[in-house]
C-alpha atoms as a PDB file:
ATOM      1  CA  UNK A   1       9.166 -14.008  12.884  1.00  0.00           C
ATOM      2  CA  UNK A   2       8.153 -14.747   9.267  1.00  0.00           C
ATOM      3  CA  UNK A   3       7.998 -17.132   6.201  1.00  0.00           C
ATOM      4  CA  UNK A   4      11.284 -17.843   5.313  1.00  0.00           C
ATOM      5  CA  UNK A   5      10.328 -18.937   1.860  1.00  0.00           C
ATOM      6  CA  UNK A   6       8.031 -16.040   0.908  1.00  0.00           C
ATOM      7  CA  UNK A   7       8.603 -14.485  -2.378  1.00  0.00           C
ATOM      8  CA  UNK A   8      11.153 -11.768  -2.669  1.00  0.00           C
ATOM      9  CA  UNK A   9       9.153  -8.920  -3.543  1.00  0.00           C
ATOM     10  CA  UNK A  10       7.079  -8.660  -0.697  1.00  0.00           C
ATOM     11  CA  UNK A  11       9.410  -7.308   2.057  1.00  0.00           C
ATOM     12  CA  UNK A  12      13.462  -6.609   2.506  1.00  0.00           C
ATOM     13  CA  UNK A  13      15.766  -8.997   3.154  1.00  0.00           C
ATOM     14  CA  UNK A  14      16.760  -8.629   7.251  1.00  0.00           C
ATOM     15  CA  UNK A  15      20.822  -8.013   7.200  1.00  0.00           C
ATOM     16  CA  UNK A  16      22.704 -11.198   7.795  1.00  0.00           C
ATOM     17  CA  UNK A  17      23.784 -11.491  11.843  1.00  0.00           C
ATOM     18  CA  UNK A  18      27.758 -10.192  12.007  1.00  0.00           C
ATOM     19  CA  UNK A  19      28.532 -13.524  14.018  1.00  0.00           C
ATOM     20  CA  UNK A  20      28.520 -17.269  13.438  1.00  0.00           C
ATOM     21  CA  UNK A  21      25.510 -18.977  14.096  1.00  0.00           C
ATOM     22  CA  UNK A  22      27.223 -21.370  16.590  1.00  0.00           C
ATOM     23  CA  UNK A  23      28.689 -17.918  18.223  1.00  0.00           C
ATOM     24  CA  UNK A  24      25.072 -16.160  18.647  1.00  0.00           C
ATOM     25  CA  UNK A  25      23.201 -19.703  19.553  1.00  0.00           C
ATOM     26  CA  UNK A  26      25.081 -23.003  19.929  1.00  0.00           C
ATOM     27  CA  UNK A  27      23.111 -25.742  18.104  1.00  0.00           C
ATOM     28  CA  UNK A  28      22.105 -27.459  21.100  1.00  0.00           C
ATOM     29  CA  UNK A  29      20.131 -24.581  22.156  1.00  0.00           C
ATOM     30  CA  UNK A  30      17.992 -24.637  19.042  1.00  0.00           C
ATOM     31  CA  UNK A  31      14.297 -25.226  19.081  1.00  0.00           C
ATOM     32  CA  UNK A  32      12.337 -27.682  16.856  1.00  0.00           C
ATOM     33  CA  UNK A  33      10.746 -24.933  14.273  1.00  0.00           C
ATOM     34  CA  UNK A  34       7.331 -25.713  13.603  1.00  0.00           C
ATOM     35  CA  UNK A  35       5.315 -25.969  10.465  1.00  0.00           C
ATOM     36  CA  UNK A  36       3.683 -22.275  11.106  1.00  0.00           C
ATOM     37  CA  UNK A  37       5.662 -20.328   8.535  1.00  0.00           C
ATOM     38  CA  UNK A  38       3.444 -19.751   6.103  1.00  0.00           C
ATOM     39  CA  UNK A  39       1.605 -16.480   4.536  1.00  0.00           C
ATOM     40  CA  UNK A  40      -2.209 -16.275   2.949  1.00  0.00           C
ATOM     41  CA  UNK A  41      -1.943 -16.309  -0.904  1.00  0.00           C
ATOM     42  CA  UNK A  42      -5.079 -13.973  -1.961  1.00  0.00           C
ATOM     43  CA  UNK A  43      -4.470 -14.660  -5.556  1.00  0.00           C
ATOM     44  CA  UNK A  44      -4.255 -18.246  -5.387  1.00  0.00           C
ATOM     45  CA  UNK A  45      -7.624 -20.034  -7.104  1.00  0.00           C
ATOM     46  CA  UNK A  46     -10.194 -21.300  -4.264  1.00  0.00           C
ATOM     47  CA  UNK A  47     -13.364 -23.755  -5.094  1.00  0.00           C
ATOM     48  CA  UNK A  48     -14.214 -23.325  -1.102  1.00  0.00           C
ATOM     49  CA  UNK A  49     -16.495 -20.164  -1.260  1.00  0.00           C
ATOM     50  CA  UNK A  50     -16.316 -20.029   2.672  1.00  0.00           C
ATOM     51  CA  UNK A  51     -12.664 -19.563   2.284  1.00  0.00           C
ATOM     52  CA  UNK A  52     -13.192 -16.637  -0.418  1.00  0.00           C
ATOM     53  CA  UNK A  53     -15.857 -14.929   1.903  1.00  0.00           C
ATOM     54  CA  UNK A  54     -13.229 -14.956   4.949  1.00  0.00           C
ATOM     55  CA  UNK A  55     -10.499 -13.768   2.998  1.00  0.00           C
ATOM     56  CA  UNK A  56     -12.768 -11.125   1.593  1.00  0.00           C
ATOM     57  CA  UNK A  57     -13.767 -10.166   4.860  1.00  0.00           C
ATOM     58  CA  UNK A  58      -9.940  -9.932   5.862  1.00  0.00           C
ATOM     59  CA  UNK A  59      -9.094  -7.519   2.288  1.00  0.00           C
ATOM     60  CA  UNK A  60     -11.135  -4.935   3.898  1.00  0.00           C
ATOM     61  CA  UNK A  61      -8.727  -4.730   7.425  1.00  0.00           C
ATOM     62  CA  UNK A  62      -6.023  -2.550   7.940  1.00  0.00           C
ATOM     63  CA  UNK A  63      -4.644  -6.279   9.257  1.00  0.00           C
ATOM     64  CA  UNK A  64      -4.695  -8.018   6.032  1.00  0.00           C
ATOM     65  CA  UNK A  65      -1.142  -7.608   5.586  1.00  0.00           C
ATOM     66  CA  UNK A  66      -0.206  -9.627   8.586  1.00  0.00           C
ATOM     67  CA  UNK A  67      -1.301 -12.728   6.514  1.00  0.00           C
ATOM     68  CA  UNK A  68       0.678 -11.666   3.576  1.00  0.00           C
ATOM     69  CA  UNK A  69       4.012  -9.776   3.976  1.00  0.00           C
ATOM     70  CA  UNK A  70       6.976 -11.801   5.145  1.00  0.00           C
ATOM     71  CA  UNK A  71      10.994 -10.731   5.123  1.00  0.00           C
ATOM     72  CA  UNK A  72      13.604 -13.462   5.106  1.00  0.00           C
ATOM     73  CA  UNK A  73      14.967 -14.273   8.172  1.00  0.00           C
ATOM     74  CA  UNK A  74      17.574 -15.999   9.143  1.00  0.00           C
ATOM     75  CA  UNK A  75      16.909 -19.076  11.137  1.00  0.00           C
ATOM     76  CA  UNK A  76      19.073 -18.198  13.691  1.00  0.00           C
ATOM     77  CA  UNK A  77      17.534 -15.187  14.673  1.00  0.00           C
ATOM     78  CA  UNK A  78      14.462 -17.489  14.849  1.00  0.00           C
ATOM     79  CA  UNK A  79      15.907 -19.290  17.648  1.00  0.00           C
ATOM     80  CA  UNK A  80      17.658 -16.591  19.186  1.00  0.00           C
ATOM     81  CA  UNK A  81      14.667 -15.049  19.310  1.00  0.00           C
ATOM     82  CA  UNK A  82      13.050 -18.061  21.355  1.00  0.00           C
ATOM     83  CA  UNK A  83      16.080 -18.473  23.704  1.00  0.00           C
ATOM     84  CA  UNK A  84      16.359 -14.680  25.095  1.00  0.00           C
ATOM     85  CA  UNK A  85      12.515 -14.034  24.322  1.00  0.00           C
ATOM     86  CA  UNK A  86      11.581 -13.223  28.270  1.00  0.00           C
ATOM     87  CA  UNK A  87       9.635 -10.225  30.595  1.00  0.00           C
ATOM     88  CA  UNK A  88      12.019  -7.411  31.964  1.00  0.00           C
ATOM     89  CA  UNK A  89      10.731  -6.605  35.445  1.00  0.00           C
ATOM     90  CA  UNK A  90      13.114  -3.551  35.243  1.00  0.00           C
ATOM     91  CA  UNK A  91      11.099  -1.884  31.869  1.00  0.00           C
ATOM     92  CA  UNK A  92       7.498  -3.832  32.962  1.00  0.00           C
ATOM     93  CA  UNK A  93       7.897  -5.230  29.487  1.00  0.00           C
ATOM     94  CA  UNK A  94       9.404  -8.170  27.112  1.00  0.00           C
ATOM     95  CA  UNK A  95      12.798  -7.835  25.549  1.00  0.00           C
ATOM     96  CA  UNK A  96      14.277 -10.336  23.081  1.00  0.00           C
ATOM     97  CA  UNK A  97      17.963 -10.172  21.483  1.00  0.00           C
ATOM     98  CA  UNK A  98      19.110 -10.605  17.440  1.00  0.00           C
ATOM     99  CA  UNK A  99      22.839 -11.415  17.432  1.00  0.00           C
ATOM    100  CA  UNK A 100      23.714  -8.611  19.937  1.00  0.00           C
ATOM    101  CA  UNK A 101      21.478  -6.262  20.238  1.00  0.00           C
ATOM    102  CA  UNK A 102      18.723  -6.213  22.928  1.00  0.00           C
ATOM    103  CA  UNK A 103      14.925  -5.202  21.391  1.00  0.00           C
ATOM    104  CA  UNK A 104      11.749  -4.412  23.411  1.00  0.00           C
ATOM    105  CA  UNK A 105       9.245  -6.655  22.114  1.00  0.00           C
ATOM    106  CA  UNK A 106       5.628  -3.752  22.360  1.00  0.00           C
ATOM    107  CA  UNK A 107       2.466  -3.274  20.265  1.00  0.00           C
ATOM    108  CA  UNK A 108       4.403  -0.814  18.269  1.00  0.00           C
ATOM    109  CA  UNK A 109       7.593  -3.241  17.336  1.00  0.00           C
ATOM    110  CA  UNK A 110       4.749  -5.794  15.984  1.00  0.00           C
ATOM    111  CA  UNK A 111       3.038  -2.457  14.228  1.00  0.00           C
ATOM    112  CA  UNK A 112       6.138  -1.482  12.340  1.00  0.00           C
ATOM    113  CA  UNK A 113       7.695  -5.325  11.633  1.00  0.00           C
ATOM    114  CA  UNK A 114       4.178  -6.530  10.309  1.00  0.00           C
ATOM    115  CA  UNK A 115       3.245  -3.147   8.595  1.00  0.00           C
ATOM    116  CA  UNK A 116      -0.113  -2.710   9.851  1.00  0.00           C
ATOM    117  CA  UNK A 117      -2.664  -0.709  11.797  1.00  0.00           C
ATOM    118  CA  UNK A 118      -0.065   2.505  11.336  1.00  0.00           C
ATOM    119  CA  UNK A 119      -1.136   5.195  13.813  1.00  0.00           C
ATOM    120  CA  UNK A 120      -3.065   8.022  12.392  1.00  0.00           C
ATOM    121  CA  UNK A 121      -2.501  10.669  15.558  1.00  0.00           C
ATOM    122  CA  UNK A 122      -6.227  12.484  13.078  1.00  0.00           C
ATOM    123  CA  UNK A 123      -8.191   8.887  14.117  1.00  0.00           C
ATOM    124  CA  UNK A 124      -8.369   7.284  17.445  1.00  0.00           C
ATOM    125  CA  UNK A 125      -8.286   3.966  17.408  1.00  0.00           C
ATOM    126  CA  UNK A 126     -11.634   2.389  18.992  1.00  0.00           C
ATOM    127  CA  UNK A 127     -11.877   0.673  22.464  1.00  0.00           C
ATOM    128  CA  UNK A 128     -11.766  -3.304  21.741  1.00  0.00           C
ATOM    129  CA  UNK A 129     -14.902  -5.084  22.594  1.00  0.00           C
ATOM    130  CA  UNK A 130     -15.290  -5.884  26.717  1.00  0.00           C
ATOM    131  CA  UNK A 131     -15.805  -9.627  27.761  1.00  0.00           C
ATOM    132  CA  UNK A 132     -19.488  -9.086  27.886  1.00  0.00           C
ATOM    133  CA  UNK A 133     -19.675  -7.434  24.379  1.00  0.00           C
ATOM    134  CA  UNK A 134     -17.662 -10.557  22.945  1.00  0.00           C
ATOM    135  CA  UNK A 135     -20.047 -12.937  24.870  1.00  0.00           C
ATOM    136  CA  UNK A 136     -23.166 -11.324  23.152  1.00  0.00           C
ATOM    137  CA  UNK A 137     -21.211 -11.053  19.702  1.00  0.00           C
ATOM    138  CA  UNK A 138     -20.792 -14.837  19.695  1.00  0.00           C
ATOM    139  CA  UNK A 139     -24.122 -15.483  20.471  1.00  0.00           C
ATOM    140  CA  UNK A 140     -25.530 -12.546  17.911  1.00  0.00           C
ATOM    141  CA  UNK A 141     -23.496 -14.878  14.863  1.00  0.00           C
ATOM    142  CA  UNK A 142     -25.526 -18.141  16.116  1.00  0.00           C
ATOM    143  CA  UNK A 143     -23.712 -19.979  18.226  1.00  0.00           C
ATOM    144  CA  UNK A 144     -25.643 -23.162  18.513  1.00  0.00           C
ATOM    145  CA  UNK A 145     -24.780 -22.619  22.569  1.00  0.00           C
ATOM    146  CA  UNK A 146     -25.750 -20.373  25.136  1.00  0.00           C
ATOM    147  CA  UNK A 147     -22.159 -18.229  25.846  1.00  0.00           C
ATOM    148  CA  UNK A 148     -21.825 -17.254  29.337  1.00  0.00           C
ATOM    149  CA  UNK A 149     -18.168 -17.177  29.610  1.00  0.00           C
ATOM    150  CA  UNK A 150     -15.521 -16.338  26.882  1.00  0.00           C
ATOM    151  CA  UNK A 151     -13.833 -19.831  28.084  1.00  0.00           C
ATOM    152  CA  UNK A 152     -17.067 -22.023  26.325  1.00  0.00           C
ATOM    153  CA  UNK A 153     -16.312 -20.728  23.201  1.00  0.00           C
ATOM    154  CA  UNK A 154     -15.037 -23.517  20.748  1.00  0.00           C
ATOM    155  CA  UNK A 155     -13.959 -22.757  17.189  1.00  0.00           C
ATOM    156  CA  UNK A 156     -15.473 -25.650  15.302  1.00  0.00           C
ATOM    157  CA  UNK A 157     -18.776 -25.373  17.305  1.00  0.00           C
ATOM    158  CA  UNK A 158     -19.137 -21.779  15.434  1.00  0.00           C
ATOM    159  CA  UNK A 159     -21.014 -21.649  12.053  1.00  0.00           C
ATOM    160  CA  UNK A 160     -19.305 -21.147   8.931  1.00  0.00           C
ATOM    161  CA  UNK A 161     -17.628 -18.753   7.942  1.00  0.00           C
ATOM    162  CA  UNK A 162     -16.563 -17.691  11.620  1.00  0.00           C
ATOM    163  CA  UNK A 163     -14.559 -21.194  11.570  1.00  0.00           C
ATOM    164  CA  UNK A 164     -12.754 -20.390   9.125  1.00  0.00           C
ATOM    165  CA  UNK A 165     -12.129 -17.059  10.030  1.00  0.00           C
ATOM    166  CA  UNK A 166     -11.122 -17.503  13.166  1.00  0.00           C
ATOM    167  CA  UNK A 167      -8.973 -20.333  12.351  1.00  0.00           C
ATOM    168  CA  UNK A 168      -6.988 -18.377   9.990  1.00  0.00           C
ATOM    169  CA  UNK A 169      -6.659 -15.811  13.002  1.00  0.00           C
ATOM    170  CA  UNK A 170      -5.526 -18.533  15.416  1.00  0.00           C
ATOM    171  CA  UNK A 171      -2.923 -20.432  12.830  1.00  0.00           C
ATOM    172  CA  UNK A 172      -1.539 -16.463  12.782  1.00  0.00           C
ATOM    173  CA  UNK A 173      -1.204 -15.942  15.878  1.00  0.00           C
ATOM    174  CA  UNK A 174      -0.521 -19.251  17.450  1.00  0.00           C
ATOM    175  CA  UNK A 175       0.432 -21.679  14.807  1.00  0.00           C
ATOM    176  CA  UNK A 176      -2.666 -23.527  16.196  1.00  0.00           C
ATOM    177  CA  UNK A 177      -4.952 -25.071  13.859  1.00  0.00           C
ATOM    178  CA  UNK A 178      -6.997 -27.728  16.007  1.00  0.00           C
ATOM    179  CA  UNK A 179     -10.546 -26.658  15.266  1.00  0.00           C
ATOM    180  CA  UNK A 180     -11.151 -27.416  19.525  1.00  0.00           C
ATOM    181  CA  UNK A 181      -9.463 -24.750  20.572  1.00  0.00           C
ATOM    182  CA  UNK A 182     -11.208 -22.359  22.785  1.00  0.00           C
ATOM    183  CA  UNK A 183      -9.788 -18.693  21.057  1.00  0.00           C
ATOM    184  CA  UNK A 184      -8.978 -16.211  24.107  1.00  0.00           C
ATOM    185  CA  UNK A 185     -10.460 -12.780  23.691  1.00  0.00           C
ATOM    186  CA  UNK A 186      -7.785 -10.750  21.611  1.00  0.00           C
ATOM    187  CA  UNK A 187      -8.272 -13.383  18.974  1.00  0.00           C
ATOM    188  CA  UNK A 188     -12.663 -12.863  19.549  1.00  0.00           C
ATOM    189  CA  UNK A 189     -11.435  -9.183  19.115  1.00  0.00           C
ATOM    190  CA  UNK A 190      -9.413  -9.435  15.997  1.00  0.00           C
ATOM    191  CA  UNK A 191     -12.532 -11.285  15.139  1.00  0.00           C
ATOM    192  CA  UNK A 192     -15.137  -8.760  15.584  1.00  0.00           C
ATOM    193  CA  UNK A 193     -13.228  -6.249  14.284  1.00  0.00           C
ATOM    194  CA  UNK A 194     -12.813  -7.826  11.215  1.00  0.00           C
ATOM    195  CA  UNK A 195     -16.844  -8.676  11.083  1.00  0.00           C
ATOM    196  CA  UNK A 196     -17.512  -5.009  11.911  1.00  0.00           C
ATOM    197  CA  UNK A 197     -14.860  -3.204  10.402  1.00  0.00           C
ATOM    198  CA  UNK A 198     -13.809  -1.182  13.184  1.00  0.00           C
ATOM    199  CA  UNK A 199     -10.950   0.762  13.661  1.00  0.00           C
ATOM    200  CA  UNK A 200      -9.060  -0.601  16.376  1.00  0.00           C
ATOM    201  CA  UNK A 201      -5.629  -1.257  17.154  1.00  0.00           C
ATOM    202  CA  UNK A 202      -5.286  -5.074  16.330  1.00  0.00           C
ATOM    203  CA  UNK A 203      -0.944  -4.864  16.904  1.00  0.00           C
ATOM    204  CA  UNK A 204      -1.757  -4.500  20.226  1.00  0.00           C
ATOM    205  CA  UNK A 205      -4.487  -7.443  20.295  1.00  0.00           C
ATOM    206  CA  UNK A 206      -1.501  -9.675  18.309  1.00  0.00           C
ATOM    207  CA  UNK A 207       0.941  -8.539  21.684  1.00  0.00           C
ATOM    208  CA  UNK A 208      -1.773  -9.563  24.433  1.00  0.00           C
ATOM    209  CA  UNK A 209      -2.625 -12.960  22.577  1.00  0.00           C
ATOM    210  CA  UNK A 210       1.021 -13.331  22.281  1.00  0.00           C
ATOM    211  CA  UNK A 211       1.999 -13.222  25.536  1.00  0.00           C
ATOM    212  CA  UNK A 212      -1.058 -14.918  26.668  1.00  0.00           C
ATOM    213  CA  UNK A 213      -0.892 -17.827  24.810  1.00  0.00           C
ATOM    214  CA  UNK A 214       3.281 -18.320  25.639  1.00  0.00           C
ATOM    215  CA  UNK A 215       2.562 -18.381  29.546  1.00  0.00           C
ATOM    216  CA  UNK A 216       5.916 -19.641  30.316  1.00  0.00           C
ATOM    217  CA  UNK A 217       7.470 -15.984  29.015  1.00  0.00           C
ATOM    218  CA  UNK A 218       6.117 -14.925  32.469  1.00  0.00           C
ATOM    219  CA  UNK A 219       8.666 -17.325  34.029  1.00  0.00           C
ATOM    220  CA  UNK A 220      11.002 -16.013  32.096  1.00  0.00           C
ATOM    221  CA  UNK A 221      12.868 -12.837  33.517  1.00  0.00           C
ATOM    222  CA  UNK A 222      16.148 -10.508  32.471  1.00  0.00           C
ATOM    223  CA  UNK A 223      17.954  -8.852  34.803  1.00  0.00           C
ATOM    224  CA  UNK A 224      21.046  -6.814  35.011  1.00  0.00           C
ATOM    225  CA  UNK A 225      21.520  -8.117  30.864  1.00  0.00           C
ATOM    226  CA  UNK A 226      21.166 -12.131  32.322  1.00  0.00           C
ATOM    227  CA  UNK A 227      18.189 -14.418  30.790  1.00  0.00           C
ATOM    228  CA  UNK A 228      16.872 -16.998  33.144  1.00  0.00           C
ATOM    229  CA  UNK A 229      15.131 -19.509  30.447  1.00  0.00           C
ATOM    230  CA  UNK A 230      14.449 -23.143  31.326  1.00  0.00           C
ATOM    231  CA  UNK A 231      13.720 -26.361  29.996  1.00  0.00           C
ATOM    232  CA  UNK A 232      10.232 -24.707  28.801  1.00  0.00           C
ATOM    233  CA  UNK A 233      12.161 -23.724  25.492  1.00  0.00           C
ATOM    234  CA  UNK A 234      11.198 -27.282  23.924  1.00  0.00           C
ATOM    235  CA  UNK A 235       8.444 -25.653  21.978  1.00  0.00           C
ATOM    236  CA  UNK A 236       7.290 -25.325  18.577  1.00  0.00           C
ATOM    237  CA  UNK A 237       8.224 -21.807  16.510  1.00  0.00           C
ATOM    238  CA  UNK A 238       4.851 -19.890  16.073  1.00  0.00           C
ATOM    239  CA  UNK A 239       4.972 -17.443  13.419  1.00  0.00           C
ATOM    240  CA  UNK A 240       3.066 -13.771  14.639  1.00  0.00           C
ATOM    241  CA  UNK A 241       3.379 -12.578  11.257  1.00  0.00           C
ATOM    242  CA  UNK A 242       2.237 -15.822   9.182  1.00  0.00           C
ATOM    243  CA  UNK A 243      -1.180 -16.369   7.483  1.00  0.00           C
ATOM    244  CA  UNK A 244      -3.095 -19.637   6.061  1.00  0.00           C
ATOM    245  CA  UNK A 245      -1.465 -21.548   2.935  1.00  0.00           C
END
């Protein structure tokens, strides 16, 4: 969703809901909100040079503004959003509600709501990296481990700055900062396509990670306007639009 306490200036204010909170989202319902809200300040003064070389590297993305631009939202939408977030079998695709109105959730909603990667119908975007190209990428920065499968892969056994890197990637996409997690391959995309500069479409690598790393939105299903949600909905709030500050 985004940082509810970014600064002003950065992005429009979303329109206040035209119901209660209790009447979109009883306060039972609501989900612990976790400490993921936050945005990358680039300006802010940094003695760790690793951390100036990654956010360097980031500048020069057509991503970068995923770590910085935030709208205020209200919190309710936040949890509405987690409560109705779930996969229309109907559409083939996931749909999520904001007071009451029903939005699909695509590549292109992420595109326009984090203002990046705009389509540019003169420049094809390029084909993301296959399995086997990530496998060899890893290795080709140094892994101290042979990589045979995607699944070895372990962010803090990386070499600096591809820690930090993709720990800023993970904390935006997931909320997860544990330097053992094993990144899936959008994130070893967003990754190399930040290294190499390439020109591919990283909204749609933030929609595949999201749905892949929130595997109980597959259990989740809307029919005929109805959302079957569970007990699953005891999770944290992880912020797709938030950065590392």
């Amino acid at each position: 969703m985004a940082d509810v306490n970014a600064p002003v200036e950065q992005a429009p204010a979303v329109a206040p809901p035209t119901r209660t909170d209790e009447q979109i989202l009883p306060r039972i319902r609501w989900v612990p909100i976790g400490k993921s809200n936050c945005y990358l300040d680039a300006e802010k003064s940094q003695s760790n040079p690793i951390y100036k070389i990654a956010v360097d590297i980031l500048k020069h993305t057509n991503f970068f503004r995923a770590f910085t631009a935030s709208s205020t939202i209200p919190a309710i939408y936040i949890q509405q959003f987690w409560d109705t977030i779930c996969y229309d079998r109907t559409d083939g695709g996931y749909k999520c509600q904001l007071d009451e109105q029903w939005f699909n959730l695509t590549k292109d909603t992420l595109r326009d709501a984090l203002q990046i990667t705009p389509v540019n119908n003169n420049k094809a975007f390029s084909s993301p990296p296959t399995q086997d190209t990530l496998i060899n990428f890893v290795n080709d920065l140094g892994y101290p481990k042979e990589v045979k499968h995607l699944s070895n892969i372990v962010t803090n056994d990386m070499f600096q700055p591809w820690i930090t890197l993709t720990t800023i990637i993970n904390l935006c996409l997931t909320g997860n900062t544990s330097g053992f997690e094993r990144p899936r391959a959008p994130v070893l995309q967003i990754l190399w396509g930040a290294i190499n500069r390439a020109h591919i479409d990283y909204a749609e690598r933030i929609e595949k990670e999201f749905t892949q790393s929130h595997p109980y939105l597959h259990g989740r299903q809307k029919e005929s306007g109805t959302t079957h949600s569970g007990k699953e909905e005891s999770h944290s709030h992880c912020d797709p639009k938030c950065g590392f500050h």
